[in-house]
C-alpha atoms as a PDB file:
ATOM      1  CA  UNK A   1     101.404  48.416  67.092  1.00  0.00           C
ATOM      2  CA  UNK A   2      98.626  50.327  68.848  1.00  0.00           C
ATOM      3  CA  UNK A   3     101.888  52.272  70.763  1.00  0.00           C
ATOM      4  CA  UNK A   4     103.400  53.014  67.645  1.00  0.00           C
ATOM      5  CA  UNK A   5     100.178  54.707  65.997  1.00  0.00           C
ATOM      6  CA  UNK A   6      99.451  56.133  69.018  1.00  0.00           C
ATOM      7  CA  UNK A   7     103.255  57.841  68.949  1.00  0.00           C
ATOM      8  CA  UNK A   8     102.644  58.620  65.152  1.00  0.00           C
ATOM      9  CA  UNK A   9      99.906  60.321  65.110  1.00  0.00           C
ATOM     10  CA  UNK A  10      99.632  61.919  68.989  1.00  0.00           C
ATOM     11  CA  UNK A  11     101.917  62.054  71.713  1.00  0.00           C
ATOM     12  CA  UNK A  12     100.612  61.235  74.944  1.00  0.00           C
ATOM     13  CA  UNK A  13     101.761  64.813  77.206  1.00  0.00           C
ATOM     14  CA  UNK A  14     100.624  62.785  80.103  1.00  0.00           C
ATOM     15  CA  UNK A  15     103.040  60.050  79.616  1.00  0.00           C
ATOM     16  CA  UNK A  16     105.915  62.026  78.541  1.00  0.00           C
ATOM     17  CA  UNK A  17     106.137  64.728  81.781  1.00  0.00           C
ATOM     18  CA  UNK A  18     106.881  64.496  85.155  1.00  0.00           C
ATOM     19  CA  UNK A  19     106.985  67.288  87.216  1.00  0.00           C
ATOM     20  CA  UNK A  20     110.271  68.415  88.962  1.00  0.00           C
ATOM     21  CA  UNK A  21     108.281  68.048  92.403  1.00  0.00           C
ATOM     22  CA  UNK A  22     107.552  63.925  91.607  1.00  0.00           C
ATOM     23  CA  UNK A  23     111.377  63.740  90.379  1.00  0.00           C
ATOM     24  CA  UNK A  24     112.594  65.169  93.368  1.00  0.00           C
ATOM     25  CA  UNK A  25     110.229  63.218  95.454  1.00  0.00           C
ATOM     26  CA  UNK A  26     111.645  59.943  94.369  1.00  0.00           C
ATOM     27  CA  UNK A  27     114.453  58.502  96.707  1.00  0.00           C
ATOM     28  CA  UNK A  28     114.193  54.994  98.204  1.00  0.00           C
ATOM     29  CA  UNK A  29     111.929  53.477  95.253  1.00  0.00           C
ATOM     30  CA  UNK A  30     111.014  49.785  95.139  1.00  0.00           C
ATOM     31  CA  UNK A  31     108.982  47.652  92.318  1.00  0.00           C
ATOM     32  CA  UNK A  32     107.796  44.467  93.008  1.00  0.00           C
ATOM     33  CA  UNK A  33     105.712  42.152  91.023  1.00  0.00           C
ATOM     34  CA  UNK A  34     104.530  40.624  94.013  1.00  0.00           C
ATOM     35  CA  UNK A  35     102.473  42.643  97.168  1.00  0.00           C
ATOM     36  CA  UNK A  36     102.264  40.146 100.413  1.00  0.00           C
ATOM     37  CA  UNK A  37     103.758  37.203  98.631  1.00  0.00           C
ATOM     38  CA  UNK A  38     100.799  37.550  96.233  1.00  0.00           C
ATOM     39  CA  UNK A  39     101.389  37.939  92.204  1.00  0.00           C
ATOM     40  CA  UNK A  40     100.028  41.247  91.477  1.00  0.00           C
ATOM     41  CA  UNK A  41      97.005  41.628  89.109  1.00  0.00           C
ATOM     42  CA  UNK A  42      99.289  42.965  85.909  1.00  0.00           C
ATOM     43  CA  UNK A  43     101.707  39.953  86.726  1.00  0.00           C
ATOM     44  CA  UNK A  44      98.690  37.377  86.454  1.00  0.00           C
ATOM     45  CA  UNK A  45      97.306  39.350  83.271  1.00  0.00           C
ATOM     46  CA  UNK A  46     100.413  39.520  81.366  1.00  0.00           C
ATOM     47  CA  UNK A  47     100.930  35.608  82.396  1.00  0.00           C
ATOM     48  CA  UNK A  48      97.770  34.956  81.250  1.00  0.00           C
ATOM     49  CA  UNK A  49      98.788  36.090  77.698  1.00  0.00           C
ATOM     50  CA  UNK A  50     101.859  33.288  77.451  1.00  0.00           C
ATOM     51  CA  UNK A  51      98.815  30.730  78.650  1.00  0.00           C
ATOM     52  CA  UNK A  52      96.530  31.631  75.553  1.00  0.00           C
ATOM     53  CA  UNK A  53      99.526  31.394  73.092  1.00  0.00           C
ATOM     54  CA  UNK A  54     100.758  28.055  74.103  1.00  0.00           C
ATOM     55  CA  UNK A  55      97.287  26.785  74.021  1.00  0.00           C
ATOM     56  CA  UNK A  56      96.661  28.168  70.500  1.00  0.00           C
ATOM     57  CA  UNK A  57     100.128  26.610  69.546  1.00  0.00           C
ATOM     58  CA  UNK A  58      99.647  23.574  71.147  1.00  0.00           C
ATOM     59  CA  UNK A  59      95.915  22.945  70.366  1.00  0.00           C
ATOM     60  CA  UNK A  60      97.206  24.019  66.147  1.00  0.00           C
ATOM     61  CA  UNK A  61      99.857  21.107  66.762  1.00  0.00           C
ATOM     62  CA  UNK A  62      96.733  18.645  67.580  1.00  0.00           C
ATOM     63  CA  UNK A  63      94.616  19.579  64.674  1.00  0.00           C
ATOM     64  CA  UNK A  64      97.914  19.438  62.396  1.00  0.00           C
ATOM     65  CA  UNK A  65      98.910  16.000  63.850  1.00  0.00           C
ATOM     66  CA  UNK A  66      95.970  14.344  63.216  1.00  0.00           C
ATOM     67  CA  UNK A  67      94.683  15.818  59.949  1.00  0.00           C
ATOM     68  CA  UNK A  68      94.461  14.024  56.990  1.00  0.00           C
ATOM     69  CA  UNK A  69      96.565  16.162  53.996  1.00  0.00           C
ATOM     70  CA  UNK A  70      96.347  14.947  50.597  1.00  0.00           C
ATOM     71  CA  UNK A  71      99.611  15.658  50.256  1.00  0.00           C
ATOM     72  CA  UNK A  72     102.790  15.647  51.716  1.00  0.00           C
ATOM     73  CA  UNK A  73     105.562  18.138  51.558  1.00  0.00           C
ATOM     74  CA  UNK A  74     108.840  18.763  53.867  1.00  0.00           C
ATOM     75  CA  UNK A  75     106.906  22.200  54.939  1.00  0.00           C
ATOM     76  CA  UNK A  76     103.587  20.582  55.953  1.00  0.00           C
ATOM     77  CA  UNK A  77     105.468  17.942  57.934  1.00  0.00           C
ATOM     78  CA  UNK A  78     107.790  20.641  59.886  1.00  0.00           C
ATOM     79  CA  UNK A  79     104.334  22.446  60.779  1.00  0.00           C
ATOM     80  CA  UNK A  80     102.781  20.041  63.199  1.00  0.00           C
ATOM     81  CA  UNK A  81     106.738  20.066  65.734  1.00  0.00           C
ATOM     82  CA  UNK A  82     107.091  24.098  65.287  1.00  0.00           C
ATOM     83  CA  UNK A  83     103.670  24.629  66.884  1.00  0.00           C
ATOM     84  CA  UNK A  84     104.115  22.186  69.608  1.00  0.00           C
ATOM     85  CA  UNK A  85     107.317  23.623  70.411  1.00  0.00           C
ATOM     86  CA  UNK A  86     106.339  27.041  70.191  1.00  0.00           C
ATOM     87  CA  UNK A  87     103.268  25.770  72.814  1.00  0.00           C
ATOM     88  CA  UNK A  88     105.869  23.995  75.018  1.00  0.00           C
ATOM     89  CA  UNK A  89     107.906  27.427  75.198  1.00  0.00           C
ATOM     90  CA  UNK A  90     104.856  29.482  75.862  1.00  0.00           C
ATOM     91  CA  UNK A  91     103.254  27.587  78.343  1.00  0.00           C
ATOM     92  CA  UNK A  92     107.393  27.811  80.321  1.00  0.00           C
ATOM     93  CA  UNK A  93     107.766  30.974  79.752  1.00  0.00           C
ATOM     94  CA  UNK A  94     104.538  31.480  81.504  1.00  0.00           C
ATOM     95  CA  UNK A  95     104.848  29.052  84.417  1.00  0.00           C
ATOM     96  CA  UNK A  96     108.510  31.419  85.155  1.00  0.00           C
ATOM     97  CA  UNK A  97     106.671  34.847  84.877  1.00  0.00           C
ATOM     98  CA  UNK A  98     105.024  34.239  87.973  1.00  0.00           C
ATOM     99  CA  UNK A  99     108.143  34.292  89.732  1.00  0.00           C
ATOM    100  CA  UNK A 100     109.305  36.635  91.922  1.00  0.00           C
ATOM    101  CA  UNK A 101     110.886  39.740  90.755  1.00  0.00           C
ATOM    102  CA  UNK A 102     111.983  43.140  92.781  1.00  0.00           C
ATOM    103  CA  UNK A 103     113.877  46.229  92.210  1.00  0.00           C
ATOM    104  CA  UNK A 104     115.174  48.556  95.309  1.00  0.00           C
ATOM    105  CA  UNK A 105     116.654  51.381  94.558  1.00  0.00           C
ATOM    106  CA  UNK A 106     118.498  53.373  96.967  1.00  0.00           C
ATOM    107  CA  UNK A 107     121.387  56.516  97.358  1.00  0.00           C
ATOM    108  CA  UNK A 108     123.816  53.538  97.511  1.00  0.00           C
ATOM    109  CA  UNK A 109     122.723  50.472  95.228  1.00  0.00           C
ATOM    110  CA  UNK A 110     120.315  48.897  93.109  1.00  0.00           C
ATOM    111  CA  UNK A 111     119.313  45.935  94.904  1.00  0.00           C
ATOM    112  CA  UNK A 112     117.370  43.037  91.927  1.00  0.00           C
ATOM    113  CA  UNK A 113     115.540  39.747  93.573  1.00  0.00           C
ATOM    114  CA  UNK A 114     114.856  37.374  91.781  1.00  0.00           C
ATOM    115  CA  UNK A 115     113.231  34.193  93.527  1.00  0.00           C
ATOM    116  CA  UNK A 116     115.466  33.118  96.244  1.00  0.00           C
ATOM    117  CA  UNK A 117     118.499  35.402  94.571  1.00  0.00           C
ATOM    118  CA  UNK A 118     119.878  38.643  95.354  1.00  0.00           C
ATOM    119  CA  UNK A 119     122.153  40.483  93.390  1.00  0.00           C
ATOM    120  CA  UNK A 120     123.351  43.979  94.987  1.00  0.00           C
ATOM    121  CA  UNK A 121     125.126  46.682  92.249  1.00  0.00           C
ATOM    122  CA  UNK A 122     126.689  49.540  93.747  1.00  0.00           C
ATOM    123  CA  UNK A 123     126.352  52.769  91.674  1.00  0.00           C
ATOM    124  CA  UNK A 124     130.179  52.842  91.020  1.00  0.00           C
ATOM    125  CA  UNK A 125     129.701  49.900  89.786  1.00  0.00           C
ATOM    126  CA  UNK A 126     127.581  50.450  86.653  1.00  0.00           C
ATOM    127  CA  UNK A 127     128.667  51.560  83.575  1.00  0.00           C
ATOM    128  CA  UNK A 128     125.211  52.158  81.681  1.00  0.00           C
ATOM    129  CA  UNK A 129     121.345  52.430  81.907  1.00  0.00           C
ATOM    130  CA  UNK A 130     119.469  52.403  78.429  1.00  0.00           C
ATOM    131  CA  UNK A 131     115.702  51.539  77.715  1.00  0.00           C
ATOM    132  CA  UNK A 132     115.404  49.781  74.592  1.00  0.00           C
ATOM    133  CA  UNK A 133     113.363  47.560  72.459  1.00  0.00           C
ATOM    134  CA  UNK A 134     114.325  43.955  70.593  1.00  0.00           C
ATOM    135  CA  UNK A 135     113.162  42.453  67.441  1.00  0.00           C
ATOM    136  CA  UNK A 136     110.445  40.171  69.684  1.00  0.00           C
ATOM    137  CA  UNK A 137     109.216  43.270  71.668  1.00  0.00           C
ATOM    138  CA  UNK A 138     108.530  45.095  68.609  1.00  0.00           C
ATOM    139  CA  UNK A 139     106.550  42.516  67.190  1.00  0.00           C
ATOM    140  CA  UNK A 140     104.687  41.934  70.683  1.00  0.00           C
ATOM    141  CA  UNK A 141     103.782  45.808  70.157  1.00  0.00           C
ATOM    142  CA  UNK A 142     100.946  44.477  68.344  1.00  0.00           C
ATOM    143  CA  UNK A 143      99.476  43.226  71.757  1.00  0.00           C
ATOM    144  CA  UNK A 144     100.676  45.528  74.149  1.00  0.00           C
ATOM    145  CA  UNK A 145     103.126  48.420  74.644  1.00  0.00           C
ATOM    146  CA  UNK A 146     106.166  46.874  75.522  1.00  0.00           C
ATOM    147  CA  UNK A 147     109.516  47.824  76.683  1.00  0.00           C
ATOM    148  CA  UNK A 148     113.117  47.154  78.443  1.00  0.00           C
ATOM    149  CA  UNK A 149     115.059  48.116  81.013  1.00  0.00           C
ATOM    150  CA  UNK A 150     119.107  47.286  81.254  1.00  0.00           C
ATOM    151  CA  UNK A 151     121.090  47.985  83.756  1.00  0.00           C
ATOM    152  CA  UNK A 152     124.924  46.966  82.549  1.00  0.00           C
ATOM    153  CA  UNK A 153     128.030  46.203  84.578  1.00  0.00           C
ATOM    154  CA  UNK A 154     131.334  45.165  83.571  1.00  0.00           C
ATOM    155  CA  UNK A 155     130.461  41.451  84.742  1.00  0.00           C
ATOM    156  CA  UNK A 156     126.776  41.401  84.203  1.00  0.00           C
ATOM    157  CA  UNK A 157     124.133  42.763  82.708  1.00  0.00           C
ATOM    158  CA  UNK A 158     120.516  42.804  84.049  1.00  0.00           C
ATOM    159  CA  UNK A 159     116.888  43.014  82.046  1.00  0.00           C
ATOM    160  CA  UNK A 160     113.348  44.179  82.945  1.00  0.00           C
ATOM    161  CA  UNK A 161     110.939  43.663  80.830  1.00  0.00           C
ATOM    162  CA  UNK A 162     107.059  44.734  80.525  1.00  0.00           C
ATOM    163  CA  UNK A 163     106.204  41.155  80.734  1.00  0.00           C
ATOM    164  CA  UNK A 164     106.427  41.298  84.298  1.00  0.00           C
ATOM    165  CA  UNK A 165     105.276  45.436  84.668  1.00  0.00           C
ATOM    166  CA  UNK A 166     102.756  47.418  83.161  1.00  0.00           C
ATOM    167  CA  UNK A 167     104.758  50.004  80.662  1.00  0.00           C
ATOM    168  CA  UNK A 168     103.942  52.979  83.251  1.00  0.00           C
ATOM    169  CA  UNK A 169     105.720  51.103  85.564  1.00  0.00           C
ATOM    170  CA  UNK A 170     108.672  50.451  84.059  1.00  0.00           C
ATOM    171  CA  UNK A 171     108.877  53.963  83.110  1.00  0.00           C
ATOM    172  CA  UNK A 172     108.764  55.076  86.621  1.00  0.00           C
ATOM    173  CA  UNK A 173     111.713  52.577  87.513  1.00  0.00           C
ATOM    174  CA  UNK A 174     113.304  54.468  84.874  1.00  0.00           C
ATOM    175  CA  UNK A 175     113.049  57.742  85.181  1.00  0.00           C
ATOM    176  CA  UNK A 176     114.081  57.014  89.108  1.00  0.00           C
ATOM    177  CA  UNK A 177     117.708  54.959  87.867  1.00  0.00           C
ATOM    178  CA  UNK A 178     118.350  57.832  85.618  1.00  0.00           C
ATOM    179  CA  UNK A 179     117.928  60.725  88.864  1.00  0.00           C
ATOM    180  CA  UNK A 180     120.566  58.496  90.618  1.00  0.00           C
ATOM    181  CA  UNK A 181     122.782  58.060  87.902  1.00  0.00           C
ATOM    182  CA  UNK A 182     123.182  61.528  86.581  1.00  0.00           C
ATOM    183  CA  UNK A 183     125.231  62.020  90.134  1.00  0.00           C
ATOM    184  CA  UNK A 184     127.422  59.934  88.531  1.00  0.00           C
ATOM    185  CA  UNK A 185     129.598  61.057  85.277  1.00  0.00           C
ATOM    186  CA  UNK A 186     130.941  57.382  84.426  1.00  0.00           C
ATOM    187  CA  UNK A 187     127.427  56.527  83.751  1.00  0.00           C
ATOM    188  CA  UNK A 188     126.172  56.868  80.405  1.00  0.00           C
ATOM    189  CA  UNK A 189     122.486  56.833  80.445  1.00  0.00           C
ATOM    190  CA  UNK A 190     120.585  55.841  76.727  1.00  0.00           C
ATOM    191  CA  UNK A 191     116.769  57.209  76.725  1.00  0.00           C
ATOM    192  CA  UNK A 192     116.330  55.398  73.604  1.00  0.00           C
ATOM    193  CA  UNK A 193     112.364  55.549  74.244  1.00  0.00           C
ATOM    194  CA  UNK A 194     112.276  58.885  75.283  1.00  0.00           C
ATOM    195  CA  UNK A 195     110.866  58.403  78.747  1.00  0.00           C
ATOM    196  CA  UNK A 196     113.177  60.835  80.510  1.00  0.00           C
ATOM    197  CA  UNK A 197     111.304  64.692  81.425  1.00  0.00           C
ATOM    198  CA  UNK A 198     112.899  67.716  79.732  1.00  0.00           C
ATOM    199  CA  UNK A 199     113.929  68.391  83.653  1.00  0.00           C
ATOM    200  CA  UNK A 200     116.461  65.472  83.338  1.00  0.00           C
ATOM    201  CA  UNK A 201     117.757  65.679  79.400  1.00  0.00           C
ATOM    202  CA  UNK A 202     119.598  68.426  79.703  1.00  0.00           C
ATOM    203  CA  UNK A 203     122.225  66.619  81.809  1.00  0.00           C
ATOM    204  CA  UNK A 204     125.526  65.904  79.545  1.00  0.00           C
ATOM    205  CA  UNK A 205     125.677  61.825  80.328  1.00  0.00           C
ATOM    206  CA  UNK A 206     122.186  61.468  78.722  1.00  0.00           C
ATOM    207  CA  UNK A 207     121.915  60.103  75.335  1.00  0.00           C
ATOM    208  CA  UNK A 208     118.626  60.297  72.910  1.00  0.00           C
ATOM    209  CA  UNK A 209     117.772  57.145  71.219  1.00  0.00           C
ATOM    210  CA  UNK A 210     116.535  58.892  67.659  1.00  0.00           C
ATOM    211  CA  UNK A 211     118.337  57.118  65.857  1.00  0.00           C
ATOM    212  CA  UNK A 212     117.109  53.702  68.010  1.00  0.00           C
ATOM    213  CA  UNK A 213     113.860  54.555  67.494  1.00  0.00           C
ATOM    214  CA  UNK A 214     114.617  54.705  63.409  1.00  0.00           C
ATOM    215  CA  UNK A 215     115.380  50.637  64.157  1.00  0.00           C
ATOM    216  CA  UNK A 216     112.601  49.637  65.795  1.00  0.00           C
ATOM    217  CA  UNK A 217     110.527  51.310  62.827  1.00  0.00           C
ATOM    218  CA  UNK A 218     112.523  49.491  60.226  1.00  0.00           C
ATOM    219  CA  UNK A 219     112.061  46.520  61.926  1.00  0.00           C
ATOM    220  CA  UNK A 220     108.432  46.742  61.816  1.00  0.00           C
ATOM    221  CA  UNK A 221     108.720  47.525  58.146  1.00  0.00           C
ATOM    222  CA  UNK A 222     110.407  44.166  57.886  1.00  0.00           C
ATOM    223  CA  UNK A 223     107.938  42.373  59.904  1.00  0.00           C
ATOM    224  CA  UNK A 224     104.880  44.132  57.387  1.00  0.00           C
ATOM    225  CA  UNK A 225     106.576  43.072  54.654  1.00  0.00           C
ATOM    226  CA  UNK A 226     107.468  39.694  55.815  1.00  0.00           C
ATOM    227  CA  UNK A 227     104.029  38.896  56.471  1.00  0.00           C
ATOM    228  CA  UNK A 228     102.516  40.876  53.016  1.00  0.00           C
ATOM    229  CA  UNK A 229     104.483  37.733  51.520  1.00  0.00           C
ATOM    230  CA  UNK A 230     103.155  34.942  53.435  1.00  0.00           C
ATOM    231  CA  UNK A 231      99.873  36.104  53.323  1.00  0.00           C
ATOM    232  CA  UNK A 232     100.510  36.010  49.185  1.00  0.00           C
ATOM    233  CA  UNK A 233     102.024  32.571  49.659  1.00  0.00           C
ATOM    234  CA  UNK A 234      99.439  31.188  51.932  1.00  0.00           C
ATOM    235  CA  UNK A 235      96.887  31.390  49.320  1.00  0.00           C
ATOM    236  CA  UNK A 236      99.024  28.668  47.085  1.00  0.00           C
ATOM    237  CA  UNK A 237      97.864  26.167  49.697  1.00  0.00           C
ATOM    238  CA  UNK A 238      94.194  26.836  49.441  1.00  0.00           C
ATOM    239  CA  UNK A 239      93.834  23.526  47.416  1.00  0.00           C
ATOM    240  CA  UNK A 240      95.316  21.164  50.486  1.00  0.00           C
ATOM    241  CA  UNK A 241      95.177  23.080  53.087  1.00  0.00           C
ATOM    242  CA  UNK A 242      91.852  25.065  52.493  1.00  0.00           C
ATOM    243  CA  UNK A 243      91.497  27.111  55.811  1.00  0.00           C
ATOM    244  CA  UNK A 244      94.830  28.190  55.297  1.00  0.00           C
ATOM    245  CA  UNK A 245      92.949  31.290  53.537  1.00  0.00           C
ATOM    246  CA  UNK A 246      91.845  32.524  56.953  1.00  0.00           C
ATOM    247  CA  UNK A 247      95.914  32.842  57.651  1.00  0.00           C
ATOM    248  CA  UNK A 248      95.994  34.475  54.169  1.00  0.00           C
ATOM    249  CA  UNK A 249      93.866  37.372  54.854  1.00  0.00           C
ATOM    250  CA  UNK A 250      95.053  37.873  58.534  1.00  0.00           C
ATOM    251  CA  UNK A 251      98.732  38.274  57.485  1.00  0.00           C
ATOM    252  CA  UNK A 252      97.105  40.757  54.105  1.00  0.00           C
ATOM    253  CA  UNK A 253      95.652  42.494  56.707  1.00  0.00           C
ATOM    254  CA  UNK A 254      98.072  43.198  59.585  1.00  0.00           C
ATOM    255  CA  UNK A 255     101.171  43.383  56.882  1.00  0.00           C
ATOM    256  CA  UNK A 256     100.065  46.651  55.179  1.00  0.00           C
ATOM    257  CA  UNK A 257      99.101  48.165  58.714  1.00  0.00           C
ATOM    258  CA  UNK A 258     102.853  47.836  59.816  1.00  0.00           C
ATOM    259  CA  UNK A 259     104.578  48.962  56.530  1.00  0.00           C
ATOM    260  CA  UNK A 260     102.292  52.149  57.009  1.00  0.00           C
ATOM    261  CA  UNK A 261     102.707  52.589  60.670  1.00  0.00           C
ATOM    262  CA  UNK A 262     106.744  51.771  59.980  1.00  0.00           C
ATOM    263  CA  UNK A 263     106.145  54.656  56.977  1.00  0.00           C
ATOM    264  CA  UNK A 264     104.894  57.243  59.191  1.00  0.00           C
ATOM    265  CA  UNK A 265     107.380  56.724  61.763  1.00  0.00           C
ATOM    266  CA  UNK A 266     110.461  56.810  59.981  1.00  0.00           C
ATOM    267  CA  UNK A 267     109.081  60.050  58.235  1.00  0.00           C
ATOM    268  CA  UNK A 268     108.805  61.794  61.606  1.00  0.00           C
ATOM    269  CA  UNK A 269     111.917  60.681  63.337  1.00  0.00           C
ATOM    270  CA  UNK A 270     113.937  61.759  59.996  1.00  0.00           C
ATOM    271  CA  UNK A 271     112.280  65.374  60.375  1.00  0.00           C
ATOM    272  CA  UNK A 272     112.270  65.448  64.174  1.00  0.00           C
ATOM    273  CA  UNK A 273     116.825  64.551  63.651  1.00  0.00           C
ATOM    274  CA  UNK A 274     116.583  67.441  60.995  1.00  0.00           C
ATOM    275  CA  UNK A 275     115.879  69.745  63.197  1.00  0.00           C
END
């Protein structure tokens, strides 16, 4: 969320140029998460973030399990599973963050490790490169800036995400694929995020993501109002459940925030596609 005020209200010029000189510069690139066979520090921090979820899920799941409700209903009993499996997923998808993950780029492939495998892509080989975001790394905007990277074959199709690299980083791998690939007219290249320098736009097989941009606003809008409505609902429960206010005024709290951010942002990307 803080990314998407930040892009309402003030572009960050810093974030959004790179020089021709830097550009050029860039020719054998390589991103690693690990330096020496050691996790680097953004690696263990963003790790650290699926360790604190899973124990907020599963340490919810104890305190649902063994509370005492005065009543019973089918929603209150599907509580107590949801959290531990949300913990359960967390706490994986933590423990497989720490592995290893590497990207090589080079005048002749993009070479991706991952753990013990090696896949090797040949330029001719790809037929697009497109930042995006998803419904879950929109909501995850509320924690950190967040982002994807695909690189799509006809076979496969590969994904880096921020929860390995810091968002600078994965802007810089980026920016670097998109150098290469302009060399090559069968790839289309989707700057969907707008991470690309005005040095690089002007090249025909690059494609703005306005109108991507326009979804991942709506979405939020969705998400603001979906939680305006629970928050509402959550106060219904007060009588059985009566710290369920605390969840009440959170979700009042944070739902009006996105439908305004989601607000803003739609009214600027509908002016900045006018003209």
């Amino acid at each position: 969320m803080f990314r998407i005020f930040g892009r309402v209200f003030k572009r960050n010029k810093s974030n959004l140029e790179m020089s021709e000189k830097m550009i050029s510069s860039i020719s054998n690139y390589e991103l690693s998460t690990h330096t020496d066979g050691r996790p680097s520090n953004t690696l263990i921090t963003k790790t650290i973030f699926f360790m604190i979820f899973a124990g907020i899920f599963l340490w919810g799941a104890y305190l649902l399990f063994t509370a005492k409700w005065q009543i019973e209903t089918p929603f209150i009993e599907y509580l107590p599973p949801m959290f531990f499996i949300f913990g359960i997923i967390s706490l994986i998808a933590g423990i497989v963050n720490l592995s290893l993950l590497t990207i090589k780029v080079n005048e002749k492939e993009i070479m991706i490790i991952r753990g013990n495998n090696e896949n090797h892509i040949p330029w001719d080989k790809i037929e697009e490169i497109r930042n995006t975001i998803t419904f879950f790394s929109t909501l995850s905007t509320i924690v950190y800036n967040y982002g994807v990277v695909i690189i799509k074959t006809r076979s496969k199709t590969f994904k880096i995400k921020t929860t390995k690299f810091r968002y600078s980083q994965l802007r810089e791998l980026f920016i670097n694929l998109a150098q290469h690939a302009i060399k090559f007219n069968n790839i289309i290249i989707n700057d969907e995020l707008g991470w690309l320098p005005a040095e690089l736009k002007s090249t025909e097989n690059i494609r703005s993501g306005a109108e991507v941009r326009l979804k991942e606003y709506s979405i939020l809008l969705r998400i603001g109002g979906i939680m305006i409505v629970i928050g509402a609902i959550s106060f219904i429960f007060i009588p059985f459940i009566p710290n369920i206010a605390v969840l009440g005024v959170v979700f009042l709290f944070l739902g009006p925030m996105c439908v305004l951010t989601a607000w803003l942002g739609i009214n600027e990307e509908k002016k900045k596609i006018e003209h």
